[in-house]
Protein backbone atom coordinates (compact mmCIF):
# COMPACT_ATOMS: atom_id res chain seq x y z
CA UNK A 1 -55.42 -30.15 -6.57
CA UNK A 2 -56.28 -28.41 -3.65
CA UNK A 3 -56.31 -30.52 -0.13
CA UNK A 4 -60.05 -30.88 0.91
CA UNK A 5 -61.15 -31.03 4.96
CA UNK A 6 -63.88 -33.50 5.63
CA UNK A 7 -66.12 -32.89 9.02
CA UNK A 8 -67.79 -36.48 9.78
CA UNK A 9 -70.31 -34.46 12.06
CA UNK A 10 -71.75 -32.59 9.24
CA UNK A 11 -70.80 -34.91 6.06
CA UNK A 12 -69.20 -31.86 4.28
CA UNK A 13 -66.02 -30.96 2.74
CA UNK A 14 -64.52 -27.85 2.29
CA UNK A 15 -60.88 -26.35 1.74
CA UNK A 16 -58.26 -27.09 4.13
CA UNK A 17 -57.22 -23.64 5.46
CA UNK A 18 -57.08 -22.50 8.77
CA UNK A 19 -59.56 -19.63 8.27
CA UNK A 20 -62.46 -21.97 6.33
CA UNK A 21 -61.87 -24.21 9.69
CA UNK A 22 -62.23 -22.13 12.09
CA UNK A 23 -65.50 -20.45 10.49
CA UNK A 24 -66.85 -24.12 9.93
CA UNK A 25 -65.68 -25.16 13.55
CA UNK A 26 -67.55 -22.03 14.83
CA UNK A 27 -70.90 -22.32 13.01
CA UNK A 28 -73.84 -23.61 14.38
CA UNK A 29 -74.50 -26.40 12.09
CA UNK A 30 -71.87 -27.65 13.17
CA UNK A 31 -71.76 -27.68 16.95
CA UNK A 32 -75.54 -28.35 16.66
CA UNK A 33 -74.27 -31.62 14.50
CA UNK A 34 -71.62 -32.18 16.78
CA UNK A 35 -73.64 -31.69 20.01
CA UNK A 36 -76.07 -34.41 18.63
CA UNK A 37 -73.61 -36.77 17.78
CA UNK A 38 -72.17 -36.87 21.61
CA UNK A 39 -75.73 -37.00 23.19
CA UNK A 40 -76.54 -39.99 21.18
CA UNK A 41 -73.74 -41.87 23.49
CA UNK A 42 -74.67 -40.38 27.21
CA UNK A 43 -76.47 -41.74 29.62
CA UNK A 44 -80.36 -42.45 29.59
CA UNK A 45 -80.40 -41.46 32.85
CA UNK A 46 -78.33 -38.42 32.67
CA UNK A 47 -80.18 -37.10 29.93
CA UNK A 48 -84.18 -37.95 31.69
CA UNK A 49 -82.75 -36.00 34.73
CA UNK A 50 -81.84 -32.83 32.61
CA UNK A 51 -85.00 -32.89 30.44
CA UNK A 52 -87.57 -33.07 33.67
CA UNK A 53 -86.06 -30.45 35.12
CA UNK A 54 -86.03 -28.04 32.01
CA UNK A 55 -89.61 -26.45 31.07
CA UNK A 56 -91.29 -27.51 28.11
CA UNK A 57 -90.31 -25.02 24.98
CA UNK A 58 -93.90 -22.97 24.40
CA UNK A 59 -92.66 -22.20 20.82
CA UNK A 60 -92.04 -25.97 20.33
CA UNK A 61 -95.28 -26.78 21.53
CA UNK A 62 -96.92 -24.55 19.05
CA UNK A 63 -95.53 -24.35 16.19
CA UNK A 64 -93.49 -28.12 16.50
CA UNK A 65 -89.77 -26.32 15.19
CA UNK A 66 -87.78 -23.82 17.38
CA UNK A 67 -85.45 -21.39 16.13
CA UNK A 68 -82.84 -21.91 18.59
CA UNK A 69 -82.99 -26.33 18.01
CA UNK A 70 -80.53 -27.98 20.58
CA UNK A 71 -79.23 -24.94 21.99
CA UNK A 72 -82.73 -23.98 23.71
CA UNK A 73 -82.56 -24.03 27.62
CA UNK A 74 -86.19 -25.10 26.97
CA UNK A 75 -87.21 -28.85 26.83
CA UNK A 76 -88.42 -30.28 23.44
CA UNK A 77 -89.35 -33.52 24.67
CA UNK A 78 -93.08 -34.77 24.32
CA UNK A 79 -94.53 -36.82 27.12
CA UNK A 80 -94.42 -39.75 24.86
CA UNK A 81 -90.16 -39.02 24.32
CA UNK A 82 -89.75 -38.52 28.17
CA UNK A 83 -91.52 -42.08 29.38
CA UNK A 84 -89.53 -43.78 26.20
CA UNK A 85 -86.20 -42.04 28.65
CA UNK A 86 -87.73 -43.54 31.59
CA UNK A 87 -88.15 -47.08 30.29
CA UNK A 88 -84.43 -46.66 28.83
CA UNK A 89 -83.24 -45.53 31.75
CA UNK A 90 -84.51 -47.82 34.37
CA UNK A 91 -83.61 -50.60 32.21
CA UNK A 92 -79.85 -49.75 31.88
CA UNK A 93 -79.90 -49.85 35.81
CA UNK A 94 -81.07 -53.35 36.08
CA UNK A 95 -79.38 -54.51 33.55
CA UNK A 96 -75.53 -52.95 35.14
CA UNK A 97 -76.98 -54.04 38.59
CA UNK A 98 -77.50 -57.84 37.36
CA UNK A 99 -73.97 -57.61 36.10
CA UNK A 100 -72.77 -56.52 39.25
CA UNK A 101 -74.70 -58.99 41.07
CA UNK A 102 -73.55 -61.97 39.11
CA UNK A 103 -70.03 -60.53 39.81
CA UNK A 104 -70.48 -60.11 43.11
CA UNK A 105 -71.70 -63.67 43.38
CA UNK A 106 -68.26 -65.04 41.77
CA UNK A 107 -66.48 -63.37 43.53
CA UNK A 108 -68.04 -64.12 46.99
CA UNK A 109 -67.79 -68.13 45.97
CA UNK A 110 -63.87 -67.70 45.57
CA UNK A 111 -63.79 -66.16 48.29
CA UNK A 112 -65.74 -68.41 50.27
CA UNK A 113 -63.86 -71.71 48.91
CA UNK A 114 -60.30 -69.84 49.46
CA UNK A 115 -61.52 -69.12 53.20
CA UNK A 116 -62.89 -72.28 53.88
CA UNK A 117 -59.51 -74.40 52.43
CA UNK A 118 -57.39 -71.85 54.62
CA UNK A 119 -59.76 -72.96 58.07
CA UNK A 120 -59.19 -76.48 56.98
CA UNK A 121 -55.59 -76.53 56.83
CA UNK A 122 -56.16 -77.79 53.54
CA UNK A 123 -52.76 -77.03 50.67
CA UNK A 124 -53.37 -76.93 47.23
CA UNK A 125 -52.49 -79.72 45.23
CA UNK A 126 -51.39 -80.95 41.50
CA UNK A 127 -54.89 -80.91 40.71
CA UNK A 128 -55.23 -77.17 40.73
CA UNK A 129 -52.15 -76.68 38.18
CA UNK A 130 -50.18 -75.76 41.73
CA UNK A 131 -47.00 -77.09 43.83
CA UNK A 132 -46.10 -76.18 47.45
CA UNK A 133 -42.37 -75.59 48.53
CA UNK A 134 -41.99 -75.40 52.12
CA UNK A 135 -45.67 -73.18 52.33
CA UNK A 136 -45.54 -71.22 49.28
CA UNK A 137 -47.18 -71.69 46.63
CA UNK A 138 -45.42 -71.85 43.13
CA UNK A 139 -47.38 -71.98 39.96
CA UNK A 140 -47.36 -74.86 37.20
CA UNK A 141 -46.74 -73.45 34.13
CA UNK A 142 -47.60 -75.30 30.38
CA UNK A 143 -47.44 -74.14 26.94
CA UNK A 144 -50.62 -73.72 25.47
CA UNK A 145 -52.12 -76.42 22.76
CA UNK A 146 -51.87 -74.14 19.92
CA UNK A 147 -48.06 -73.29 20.35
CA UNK A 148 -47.08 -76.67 21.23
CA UNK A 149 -46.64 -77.45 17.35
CA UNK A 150 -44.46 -74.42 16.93
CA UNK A 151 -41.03 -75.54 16.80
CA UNK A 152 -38.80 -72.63 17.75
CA UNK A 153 -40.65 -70.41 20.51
CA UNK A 154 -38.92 -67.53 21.49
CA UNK A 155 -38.01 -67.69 25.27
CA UNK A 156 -40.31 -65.37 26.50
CA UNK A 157 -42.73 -67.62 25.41
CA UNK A 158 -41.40 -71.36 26.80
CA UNK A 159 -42.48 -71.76 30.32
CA UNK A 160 -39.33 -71.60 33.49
CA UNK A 161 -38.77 -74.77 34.54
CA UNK A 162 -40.84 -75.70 37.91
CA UNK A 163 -37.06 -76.61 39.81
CA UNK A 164 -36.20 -72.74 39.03
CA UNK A 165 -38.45 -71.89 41.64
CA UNK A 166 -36.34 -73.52 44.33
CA UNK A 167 -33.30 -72.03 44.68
CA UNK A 168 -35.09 -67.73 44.87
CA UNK A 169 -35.07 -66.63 48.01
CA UNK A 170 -38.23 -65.29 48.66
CA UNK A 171 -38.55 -62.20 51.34
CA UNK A 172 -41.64 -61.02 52.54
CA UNK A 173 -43.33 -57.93 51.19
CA UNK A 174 -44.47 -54.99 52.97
């Protein structure tokens, strides 16, 4: 039996040969089907600025169908279509500029408690899962709950010691 091709763009099959490819590839069902596929993922926003600034398609207008579908340099957007953009688009931007906000707000706190511990003089302690060896800080590290049961860990899995720490030298970067 023959091997078949299957294009998921335009949910056909047809013989695998490099000639019925290429003509397939180079159709315009296909890079019509294809085109649509990979404007479905861009941006709201990308898309509402392209369509304002095309014209509207007179043929489209009329007649509702246009004979040259995606690939007319002519909008086909109705007024209805272009403010359902606009609502898409403006709410994608609050939405990523809440995330970045409530990032941003994290991130300043962190900040704020790491500065404010430094002006203080204050070390971190046992509390924080942290020891101090002559000013630096050396991390405290346990096994998680769910291996603890596991009898033979391999040993890039059992936490070093917190004595191993001791003996490095430890020179300064930069």
């Amino acid at each position: 039996m023959p091997r078949r091709y299957y294009c998921d763009f335009c949910d056909k099959s047809f013989a695998d040969n490099p000639v019925a490819r290429k003509n397939h590839m180079n159709g315009t069902t296909h890079q019509r089907n294809r085109k649509q596929h990979y404007d479905s993922f861009r941006d709201p926003e990308i898309l509402l600025f392209e369509e304002i600034n095309k014209k509207p398609c007179k043929h489209f207008l009329q007649s509702g169908t246009c004979t040259f579908y995606d690939n007319c340099r002519f909008s086909h957007l109705r007024e209805d279509e272009k403010e359902q953009l606009r609502t898409q688009a403006t709410e994608m931007k609050t939405k990523k500029y809440k995330r970045q906000d409530t990032k941003m707000d994290k991130n300043d706190e962190d900040l704020k408690t790491f500065l404010q511990k430094i002006e203080r003089g204050q070390k971190f302690d046992q509390k924080e899962g942290k020891n101090i060896h002559s000013g630096v800080v050396i991390p405290k590290y346990s096994i998680p709950t769910f291996l603890q049961a596991v009898t033979n860990l391999p040993p890039s899995l059992i936490p070093p010691p917190p004595d191993s720490f001791l003996d490095l030298e430890l020179k300064e970067w930069g």
